[in-house]
N, C-alpha and C. Protein backbone atom coordinates (compact mmCIF):
# COMPACT_ATOMS: atom_id res chain seq x y z
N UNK A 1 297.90 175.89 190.21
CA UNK A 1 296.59 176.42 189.95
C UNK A 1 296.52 177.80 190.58
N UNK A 2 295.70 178.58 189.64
CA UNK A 2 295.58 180.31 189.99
C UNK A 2 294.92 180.14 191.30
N UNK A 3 295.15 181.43 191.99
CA UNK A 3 293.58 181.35 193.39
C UNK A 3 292.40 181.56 192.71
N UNK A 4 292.38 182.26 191.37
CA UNK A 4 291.17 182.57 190.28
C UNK A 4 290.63 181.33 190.43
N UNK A 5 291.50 179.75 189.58
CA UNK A 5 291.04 178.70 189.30
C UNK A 5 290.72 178.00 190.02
N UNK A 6 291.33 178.74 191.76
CA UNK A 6 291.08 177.44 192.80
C UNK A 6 289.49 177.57 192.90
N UNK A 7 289.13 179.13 193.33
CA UNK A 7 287.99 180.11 193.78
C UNK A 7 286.77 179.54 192.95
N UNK A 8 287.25 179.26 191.37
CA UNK A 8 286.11 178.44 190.14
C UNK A 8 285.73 177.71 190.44
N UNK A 9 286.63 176.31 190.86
CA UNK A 9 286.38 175.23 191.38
C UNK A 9 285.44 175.42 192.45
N UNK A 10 286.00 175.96 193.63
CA UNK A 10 284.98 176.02 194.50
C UNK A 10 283.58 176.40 194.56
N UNK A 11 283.82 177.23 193.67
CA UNK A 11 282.40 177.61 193.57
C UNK A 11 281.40 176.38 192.66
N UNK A 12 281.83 176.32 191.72
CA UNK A 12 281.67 174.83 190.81
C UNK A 12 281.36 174.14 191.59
N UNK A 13 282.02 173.30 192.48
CA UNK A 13 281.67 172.73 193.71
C UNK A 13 280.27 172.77 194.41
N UNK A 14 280.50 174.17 195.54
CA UNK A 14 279.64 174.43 196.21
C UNK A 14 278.07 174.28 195.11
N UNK A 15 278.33 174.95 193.85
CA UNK A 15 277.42 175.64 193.29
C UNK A 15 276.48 173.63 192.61
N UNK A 16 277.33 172.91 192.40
CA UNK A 16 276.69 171.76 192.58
C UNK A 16 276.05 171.23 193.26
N UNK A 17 277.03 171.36 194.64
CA UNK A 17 276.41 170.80 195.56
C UNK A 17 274.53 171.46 196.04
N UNK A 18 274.90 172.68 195.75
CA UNK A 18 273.53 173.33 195.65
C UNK A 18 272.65 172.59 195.09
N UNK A 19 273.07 172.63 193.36
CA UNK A 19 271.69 172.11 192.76
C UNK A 19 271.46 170.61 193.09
N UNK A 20 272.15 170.01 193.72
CA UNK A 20 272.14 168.47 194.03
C UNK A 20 270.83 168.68 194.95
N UNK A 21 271.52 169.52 196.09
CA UNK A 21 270.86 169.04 197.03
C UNK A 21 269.25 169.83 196.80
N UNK A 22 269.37 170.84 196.37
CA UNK A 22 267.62 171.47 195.80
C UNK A 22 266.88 170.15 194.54
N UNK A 23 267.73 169.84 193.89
CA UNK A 23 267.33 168.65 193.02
C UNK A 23 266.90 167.65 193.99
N UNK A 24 267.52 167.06 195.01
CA UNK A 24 266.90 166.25 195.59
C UNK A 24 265.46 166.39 196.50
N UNK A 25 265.77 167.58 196.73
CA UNK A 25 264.38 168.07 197.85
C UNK A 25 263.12 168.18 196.55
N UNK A 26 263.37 168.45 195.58
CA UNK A 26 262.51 168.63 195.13
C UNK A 26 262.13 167.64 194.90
N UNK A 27 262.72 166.63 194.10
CA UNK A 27 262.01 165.44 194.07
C UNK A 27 261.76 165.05 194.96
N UNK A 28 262.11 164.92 196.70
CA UNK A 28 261.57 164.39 197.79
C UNK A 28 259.85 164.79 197.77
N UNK A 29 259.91 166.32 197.27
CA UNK A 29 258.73 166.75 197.26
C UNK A 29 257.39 165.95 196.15
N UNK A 30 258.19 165.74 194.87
CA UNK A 30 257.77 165.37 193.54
C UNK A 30 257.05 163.84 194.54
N UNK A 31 258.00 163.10 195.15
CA UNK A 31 257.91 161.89 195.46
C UNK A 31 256.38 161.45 196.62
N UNK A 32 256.65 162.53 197.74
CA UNK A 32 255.96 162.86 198.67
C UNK A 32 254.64 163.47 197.81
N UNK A 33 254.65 164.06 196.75
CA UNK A 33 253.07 164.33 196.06
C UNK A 33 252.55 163.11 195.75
N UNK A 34 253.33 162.19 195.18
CA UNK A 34 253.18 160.96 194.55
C UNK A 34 252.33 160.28 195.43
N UNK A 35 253.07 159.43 196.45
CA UNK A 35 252.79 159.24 197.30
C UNK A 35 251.36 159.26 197.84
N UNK A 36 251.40 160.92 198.25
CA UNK A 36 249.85 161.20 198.71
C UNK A 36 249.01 161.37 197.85
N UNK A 37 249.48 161.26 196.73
CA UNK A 37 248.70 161.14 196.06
C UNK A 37 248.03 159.57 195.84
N UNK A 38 248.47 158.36 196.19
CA UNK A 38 248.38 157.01 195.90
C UNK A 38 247.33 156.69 197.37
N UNK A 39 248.13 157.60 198.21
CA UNK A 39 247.38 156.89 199.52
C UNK A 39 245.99 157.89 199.31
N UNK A 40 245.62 159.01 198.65
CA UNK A 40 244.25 159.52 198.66
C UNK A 40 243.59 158.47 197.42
N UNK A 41 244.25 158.12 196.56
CA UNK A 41 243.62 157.82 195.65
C UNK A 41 243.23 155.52 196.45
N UNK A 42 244.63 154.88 197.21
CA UNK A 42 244.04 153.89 197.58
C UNK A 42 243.20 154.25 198.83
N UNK A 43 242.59 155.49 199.58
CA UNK A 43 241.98 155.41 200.21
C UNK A 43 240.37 155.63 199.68
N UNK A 44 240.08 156.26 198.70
CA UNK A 44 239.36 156.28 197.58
C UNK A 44 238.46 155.13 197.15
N UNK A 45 239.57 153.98 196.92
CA UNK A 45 239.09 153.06 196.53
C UNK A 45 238.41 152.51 197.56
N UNK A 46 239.61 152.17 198.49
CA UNK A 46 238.61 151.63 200.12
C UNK A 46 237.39 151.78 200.14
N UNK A 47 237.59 153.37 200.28
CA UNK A 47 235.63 154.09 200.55
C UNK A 47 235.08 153.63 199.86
N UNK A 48 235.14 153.35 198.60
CA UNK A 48 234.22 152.89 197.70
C UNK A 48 233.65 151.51 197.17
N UNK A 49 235.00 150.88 197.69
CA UNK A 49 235.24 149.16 198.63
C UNK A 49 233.81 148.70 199.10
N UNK A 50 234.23 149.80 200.55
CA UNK A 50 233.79 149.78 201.97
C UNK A 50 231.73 149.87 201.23
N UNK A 51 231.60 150.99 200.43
CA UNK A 51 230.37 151.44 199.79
C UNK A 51 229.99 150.04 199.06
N UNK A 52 230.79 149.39 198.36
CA UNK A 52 229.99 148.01 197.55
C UNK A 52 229.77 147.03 198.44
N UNK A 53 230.07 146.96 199.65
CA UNK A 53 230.38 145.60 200.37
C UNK A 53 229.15 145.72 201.15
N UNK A 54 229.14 147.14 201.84
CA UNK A 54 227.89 147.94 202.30
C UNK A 54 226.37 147.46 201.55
N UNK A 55 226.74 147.80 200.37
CA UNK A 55 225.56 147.56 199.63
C UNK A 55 225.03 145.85 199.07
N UNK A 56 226.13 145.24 198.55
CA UNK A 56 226.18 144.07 198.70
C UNK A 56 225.61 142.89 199.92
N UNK A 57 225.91 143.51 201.04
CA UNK A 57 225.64 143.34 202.58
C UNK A 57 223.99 143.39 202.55
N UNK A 58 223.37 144.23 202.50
CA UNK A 58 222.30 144.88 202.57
C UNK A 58 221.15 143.93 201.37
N UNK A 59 221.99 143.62 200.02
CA UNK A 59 220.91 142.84 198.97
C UNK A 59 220.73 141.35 199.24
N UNK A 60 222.23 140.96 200.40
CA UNK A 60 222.11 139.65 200.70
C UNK A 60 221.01 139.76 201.88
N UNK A 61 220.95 141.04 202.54
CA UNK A 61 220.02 141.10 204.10
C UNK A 61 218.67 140.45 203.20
N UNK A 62 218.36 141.40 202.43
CA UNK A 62 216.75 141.12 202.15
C UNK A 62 216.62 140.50 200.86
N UNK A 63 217.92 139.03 200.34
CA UNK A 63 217.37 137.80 199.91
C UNK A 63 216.71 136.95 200.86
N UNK A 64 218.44 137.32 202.02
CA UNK A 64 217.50 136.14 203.22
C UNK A 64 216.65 136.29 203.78
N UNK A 65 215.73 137.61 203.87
CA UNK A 65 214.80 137.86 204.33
C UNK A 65 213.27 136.98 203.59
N UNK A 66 213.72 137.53 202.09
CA UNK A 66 212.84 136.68 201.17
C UNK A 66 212.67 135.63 201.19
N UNK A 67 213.83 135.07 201.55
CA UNK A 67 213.82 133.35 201.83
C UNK A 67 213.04 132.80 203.00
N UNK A 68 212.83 133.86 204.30
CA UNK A 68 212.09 132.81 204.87
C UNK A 68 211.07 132.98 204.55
N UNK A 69 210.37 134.69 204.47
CA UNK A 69 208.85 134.75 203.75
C UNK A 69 208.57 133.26 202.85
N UNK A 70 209.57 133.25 201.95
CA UNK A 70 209.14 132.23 200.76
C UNK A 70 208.99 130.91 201.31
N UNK A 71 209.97 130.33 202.47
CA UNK A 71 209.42 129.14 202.99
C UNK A 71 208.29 129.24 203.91
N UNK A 72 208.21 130.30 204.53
CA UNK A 72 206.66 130.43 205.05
C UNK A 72 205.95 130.29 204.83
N UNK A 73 205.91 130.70 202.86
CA UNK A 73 204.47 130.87 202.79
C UNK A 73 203.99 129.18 202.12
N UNK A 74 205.09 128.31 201.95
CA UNK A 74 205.25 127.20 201.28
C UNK A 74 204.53 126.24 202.60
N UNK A 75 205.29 126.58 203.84
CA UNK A 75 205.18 126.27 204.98
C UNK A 75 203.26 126.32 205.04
N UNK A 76 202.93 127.43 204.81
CA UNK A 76 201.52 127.72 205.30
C UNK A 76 200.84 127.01 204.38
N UNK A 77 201.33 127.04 202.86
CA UNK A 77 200.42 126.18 201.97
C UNK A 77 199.55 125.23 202.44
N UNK A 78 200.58 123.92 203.47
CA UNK A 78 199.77 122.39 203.48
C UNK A 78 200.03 121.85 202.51
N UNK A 79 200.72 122.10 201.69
CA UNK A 79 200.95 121.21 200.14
C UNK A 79 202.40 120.17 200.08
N UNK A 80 203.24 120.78 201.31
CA UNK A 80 204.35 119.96 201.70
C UNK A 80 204.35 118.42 202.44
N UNK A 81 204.77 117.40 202.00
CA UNK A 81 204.57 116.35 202.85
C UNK A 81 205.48 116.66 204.38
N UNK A 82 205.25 116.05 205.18
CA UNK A 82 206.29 116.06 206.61
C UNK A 82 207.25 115.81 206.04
N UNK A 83 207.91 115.11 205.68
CA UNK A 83 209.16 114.53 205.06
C UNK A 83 209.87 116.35 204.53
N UNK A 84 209.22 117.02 204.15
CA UNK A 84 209.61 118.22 203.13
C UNK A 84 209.18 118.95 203.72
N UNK A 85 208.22 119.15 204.81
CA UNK A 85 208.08 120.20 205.66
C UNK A 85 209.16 120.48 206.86
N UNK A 86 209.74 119.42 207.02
CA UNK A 86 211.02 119.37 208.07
C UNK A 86 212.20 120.11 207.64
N UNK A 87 212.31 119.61 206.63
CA UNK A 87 213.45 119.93 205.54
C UNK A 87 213.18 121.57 205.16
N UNK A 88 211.63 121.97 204.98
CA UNK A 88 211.54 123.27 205.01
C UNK A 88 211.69 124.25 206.10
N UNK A 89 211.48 123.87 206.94
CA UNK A 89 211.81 124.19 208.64
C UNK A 89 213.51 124.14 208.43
N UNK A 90 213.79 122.95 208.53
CA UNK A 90 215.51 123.61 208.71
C UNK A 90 216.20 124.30 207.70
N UNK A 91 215.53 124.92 206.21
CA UNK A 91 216.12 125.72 205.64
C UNK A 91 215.54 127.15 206.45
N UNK A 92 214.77 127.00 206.29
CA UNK A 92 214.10 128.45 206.83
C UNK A 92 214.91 129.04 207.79
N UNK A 93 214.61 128.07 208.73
CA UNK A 93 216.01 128.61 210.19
C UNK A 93 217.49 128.52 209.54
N UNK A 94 218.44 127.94 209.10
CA UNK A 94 219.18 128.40 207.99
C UNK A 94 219.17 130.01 207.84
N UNK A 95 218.10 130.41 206.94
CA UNK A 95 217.81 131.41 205.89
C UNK A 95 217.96 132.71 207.48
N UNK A 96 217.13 132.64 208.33
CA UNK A 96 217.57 133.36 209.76
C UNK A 96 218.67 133.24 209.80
N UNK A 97 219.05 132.37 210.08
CA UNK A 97 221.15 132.46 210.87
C UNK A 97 221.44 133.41 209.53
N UNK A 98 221.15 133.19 208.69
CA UNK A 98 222.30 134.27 207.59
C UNK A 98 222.31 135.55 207.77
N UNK A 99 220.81 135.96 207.91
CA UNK A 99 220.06 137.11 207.82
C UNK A 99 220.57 137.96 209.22
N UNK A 100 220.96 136.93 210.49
CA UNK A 100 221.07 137.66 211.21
C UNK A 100 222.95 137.76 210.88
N UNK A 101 224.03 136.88 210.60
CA UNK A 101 225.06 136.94 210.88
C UNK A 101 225.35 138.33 210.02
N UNK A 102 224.27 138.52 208.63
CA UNK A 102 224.82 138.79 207.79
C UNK A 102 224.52 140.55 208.69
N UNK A 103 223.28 140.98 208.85
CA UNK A 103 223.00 142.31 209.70
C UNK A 103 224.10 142.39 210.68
N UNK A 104 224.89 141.33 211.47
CA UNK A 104 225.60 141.72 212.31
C UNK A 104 227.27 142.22 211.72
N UNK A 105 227.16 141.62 210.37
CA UNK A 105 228.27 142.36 209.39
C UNK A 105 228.45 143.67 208.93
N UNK A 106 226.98 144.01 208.78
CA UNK A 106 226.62 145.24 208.34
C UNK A 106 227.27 146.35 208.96
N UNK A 107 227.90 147.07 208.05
CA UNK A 107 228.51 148.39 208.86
C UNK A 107 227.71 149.23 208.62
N UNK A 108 227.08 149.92 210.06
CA UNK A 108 226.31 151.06 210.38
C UNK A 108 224.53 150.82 210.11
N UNK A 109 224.30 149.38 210.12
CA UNK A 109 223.29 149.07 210.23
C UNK A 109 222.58 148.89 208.22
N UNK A 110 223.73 149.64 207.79
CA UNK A 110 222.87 149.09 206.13
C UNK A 110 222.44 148.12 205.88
N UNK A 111 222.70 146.84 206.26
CA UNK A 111 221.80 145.76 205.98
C UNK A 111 220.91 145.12 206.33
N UNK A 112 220.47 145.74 207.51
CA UNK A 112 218.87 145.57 207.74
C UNK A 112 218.29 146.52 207.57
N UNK A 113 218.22 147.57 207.17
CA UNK A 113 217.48 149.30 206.89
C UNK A 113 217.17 148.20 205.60
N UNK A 114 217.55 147.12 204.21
CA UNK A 114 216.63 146.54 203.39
C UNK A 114 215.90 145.34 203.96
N UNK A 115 215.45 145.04 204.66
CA UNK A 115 214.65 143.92 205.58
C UNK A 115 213.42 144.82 205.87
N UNK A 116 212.21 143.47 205.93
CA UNK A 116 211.39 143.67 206.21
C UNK A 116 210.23 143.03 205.73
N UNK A 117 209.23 144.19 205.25
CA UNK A 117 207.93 143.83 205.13
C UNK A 117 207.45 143.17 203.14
N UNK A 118 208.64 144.32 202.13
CA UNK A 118 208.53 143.83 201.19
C UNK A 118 208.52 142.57 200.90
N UNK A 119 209.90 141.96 201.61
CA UNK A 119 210.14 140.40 200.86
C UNK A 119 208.59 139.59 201.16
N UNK A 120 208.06 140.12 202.38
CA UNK A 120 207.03 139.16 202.93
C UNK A 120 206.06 139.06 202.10
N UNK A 121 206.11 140.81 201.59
CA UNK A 121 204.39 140.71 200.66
C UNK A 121 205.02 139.83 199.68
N UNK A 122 206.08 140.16 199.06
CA UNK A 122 206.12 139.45 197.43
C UNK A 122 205.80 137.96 197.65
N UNK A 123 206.83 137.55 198.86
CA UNK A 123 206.11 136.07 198.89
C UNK A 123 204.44 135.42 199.18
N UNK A 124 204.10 136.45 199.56
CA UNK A 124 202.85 136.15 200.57
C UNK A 124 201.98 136.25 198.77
N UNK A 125 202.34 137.00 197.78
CA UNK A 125 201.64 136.98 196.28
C UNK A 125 201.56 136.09 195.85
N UNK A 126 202.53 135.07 195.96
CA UNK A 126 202.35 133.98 194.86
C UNK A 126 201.19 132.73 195.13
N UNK A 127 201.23 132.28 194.45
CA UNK A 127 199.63 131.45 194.53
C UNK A 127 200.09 130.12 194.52
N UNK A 128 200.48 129.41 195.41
CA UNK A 128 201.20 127.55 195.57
C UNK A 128 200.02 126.77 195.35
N UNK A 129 199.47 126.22 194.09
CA UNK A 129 198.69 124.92 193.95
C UNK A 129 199.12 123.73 194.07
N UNK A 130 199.62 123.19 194.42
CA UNK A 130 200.18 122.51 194.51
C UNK A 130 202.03 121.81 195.13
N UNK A 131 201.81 120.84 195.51
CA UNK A 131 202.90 120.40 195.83
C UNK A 131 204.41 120.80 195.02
N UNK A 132 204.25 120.38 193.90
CA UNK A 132 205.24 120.92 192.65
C UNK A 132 205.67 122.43 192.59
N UNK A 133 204.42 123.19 192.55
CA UNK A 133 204.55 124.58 192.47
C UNK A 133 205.27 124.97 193.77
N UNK A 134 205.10 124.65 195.01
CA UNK A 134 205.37 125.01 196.35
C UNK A 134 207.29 124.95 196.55
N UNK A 135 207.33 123.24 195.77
CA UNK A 135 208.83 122.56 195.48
C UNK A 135 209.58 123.33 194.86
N UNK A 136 209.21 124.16 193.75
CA UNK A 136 209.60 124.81 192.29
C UNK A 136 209.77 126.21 192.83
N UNK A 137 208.86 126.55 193.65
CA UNK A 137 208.74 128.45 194.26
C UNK A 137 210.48 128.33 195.08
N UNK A 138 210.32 127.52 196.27
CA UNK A 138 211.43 127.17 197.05
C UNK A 138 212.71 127.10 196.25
N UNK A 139 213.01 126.07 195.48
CA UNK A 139 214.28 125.93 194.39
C UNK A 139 214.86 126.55 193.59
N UNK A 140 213.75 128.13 193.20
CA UNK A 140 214.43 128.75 192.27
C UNK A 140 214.48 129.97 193.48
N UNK A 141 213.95 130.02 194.70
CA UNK A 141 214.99 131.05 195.79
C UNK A 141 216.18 130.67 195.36
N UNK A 142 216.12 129.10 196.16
CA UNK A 142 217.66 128.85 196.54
C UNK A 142 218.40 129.05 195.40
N UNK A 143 217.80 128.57 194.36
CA UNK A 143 219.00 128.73 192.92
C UNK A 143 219.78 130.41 192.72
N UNK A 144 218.65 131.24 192.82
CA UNK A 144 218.70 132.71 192.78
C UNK A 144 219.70 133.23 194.12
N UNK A 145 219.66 132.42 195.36
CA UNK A 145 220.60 132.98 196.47
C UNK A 145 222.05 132.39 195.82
N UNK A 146 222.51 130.74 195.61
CA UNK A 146 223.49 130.77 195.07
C UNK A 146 224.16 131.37 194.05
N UNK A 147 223.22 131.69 193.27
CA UNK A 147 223.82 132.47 191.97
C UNK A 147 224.69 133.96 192.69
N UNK A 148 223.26 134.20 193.54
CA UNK A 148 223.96 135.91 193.77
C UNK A 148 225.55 135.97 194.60
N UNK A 149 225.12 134.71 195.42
CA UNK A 149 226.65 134.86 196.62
C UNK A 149 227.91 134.06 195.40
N UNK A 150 227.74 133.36 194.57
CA UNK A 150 228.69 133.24 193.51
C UNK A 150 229.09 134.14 192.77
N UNK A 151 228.73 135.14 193.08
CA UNK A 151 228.84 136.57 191.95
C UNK A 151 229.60 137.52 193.48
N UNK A 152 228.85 137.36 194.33
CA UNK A 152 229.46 138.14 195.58
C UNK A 152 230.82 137.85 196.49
N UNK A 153 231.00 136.53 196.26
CA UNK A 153 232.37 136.00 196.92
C UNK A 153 233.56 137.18 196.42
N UNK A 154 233.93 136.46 195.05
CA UNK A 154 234.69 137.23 194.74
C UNK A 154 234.97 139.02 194.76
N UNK A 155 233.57 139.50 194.81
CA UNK A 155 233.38 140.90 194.77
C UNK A 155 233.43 141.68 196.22
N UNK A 156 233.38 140.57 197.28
CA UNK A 156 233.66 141.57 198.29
C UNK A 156 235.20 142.14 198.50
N UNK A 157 234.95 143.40 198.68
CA UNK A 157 236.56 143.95 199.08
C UNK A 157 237.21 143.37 200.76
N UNK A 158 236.16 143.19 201.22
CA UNK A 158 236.69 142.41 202.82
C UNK A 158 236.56 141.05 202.76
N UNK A 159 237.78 140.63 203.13
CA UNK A 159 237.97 139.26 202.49
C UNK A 159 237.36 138.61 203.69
N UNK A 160 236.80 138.88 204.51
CA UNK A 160 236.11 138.40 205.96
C UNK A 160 235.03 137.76 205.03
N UNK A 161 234.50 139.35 204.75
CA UNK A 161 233.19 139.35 204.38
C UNK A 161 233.09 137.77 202.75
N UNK A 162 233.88 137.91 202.21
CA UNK A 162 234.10 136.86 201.58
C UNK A 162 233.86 135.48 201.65
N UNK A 163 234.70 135.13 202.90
CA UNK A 163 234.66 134.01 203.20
C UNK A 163 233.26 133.42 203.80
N UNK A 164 233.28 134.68 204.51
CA UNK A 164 231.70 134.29 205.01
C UNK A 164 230.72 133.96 204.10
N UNK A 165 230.82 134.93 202.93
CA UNK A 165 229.36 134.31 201.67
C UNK A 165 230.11 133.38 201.02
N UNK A 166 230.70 132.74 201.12
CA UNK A 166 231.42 130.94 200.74
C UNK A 166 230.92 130.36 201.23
N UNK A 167 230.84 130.71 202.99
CA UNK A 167 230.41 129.47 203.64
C UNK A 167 228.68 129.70 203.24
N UNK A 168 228.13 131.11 202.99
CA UNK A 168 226.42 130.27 203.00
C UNK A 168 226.10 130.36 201.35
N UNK A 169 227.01 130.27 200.48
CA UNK A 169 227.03 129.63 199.28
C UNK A 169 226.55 128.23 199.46
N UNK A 170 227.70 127.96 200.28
CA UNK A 170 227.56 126.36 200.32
C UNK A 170 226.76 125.62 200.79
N UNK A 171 225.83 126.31 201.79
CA UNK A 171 224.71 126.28 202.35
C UNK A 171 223.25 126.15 201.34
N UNK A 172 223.56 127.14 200.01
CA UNK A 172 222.37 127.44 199.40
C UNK A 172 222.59 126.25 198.38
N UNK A 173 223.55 125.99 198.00
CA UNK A 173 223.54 124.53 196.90
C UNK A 173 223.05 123.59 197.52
N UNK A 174 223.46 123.27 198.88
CA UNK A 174 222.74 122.55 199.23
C UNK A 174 221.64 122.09 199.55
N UNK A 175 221.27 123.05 199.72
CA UNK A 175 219.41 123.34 199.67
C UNK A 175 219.31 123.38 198.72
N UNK A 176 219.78 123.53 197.46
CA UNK A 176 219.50 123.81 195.85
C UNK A 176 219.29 122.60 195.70
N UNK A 177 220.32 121.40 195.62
CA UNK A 177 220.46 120.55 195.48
C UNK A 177 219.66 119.34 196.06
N UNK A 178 219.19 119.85 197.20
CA UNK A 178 217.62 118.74 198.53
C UNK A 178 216.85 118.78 197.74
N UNK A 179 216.33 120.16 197.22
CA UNK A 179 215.01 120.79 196.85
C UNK A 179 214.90 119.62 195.29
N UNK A 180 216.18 119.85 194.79
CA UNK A 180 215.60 118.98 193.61
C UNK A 180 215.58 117.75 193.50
N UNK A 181 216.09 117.32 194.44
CA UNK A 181 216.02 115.51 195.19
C UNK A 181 214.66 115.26 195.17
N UNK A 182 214.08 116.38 196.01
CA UNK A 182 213.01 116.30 196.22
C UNK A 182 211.81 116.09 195.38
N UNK A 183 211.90 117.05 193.97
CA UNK A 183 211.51 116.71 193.04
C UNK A 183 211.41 116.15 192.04
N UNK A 184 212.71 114.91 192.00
CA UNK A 184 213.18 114.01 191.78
C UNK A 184 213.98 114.06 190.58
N UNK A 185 214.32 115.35 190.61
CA UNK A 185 215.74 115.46 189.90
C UNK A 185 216.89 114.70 190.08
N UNK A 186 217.53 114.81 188.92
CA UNK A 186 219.27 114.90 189.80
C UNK A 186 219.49 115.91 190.59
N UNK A 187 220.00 115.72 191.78
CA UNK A 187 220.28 116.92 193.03
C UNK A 187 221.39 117.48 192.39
N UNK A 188 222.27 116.74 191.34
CA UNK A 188 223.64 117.82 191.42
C UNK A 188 224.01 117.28 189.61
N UNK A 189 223.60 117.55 188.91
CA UNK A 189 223.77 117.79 187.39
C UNK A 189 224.97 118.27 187.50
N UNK A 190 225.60 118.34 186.00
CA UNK A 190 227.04 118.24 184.95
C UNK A 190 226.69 119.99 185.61
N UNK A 191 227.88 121.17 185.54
CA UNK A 191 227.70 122.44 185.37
C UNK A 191 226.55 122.40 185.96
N UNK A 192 226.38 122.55 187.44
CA UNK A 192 225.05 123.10 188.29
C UNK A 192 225.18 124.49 188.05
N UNK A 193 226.33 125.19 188.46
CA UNK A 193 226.56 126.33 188.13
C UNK A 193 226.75 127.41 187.28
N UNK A 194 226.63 126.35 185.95
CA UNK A 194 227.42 126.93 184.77
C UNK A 194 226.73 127.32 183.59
C-alpha cells in the first residue's frame, strides 16, 4: 500500500471516527431534549394532578359540610323517632370525622376555604314535614355523597388520597343503606350503584 493509500485510510478512519462520535453527541443531545422534555411534560401533568385532587378535596370538604347542616336540621325537626335520632347523631359525627380528615388532606388549606356557612343555609331551606320527608332529605345526601366519592376514588391522582375516599365511600353506603332500612326499604337492592 502507497503512503497516499495508507494517509486515505487514515483519514477515512479518523474522519469516521469524527462523525461517529459528533453523531453520537448529538443524539445524546436529541435524547437529553427528549427526556426533558417528558419530565416537563410528566411534571405538567403532576401539577395538574396535584390541581384536580386539590379541587376534588375541597367539593368533598363542603359535601361533608352539607351533611351535617342536613342532619342538623333533620335533627332540629323533632320528626325523628330516638331509635333514628341516634342513628342521626352517629352519622352526623361520621360526616365531621370526614370533613375534618378530609381538610387535614388538603394541600394549602383548599379544602376548607369551601366550608362553611352556604351548606348550612341550603340545609337550614328545606321545609321537613314530616318524618318521611326528614328520612328522604337525609338518604338522598348520603346517596349523592356515595355517588360523588365513587366517581372520586378512581380520579384521584394520589393514591393516598384514594384510598382514603374508599374508606368513607364505604361509610356513605352504609348510611345509604340504614337510612333506607329505616324507611323500610330494602337497605341494599340488585345494582345499588348502578
Amino acid at each position: 500500500m502507497t503512503d497516499d493509500a495508507s494517509k486515505d485510510m487514515h483519514i477515512d478512519a479518523a474522519l469516521r471516527r469524527d462523525l461517529i462520535r459528533s453523531g453520537l453527541a448529538g443524539l445524546g443531545l436529541v435524547i437529553g431534549s427528549l427526556l426533558s422534555g417528558c419530565t416537563s411534560a410528566i411534571g405538567a401533568h403532576e401539577a395538574a394532578s396535584a390541581g384536580n385532587d386539590r379541587a376534588m378535596l375541597a367539593n368533598a370538604h363542603a359535601l361533608e359540610d352539607e351533611a351535617v347542616a342536613a342532619y342538623e336540621a333533620a335533627l332540629q325537626s323533632g320528626l325523628l323517632s330516638a331509635e333514628e335520632r341516634d342513628l342521626a347523631l352517629r352519622f352526623q359525627s361520621d360526616h365531621r370525622k370526614h370533613a375534618a380528615a378530609i381538610a387535614a388532606s388538603a394541600a394549602e388549606g383548599a379544602a376548607s376555604a369551601a366550608a362553611g356557612t352556604p351548606a348550612a343555609r341550603r340545609a337550614e331551606a328545606v321545609s321537613l314535614t314530616s318524618r318521611e320527608d326528614a328520612l328522604r332529605f337525609l338518604l338522598d345526601i348520603e346517596k349523592g355523597l356515595a355517588l360523588a366519592y365513587l366517581g372520586w376514588v378512581p380520579a384521584y391522582f394520589d393514591r393516598d388520597l384514594a384510598k382514603g375516599a374508599a374508606g368513607i365511600l364505604g361509610v356513605e353506603t352504609m348510611h345509604w343503606a340504614l337510612l333506607r332500612r329505616a324507611l323500610g326499604e330494602e337497605p341494599v337492592p340488585a345494582a345499588i350503584l348502578g
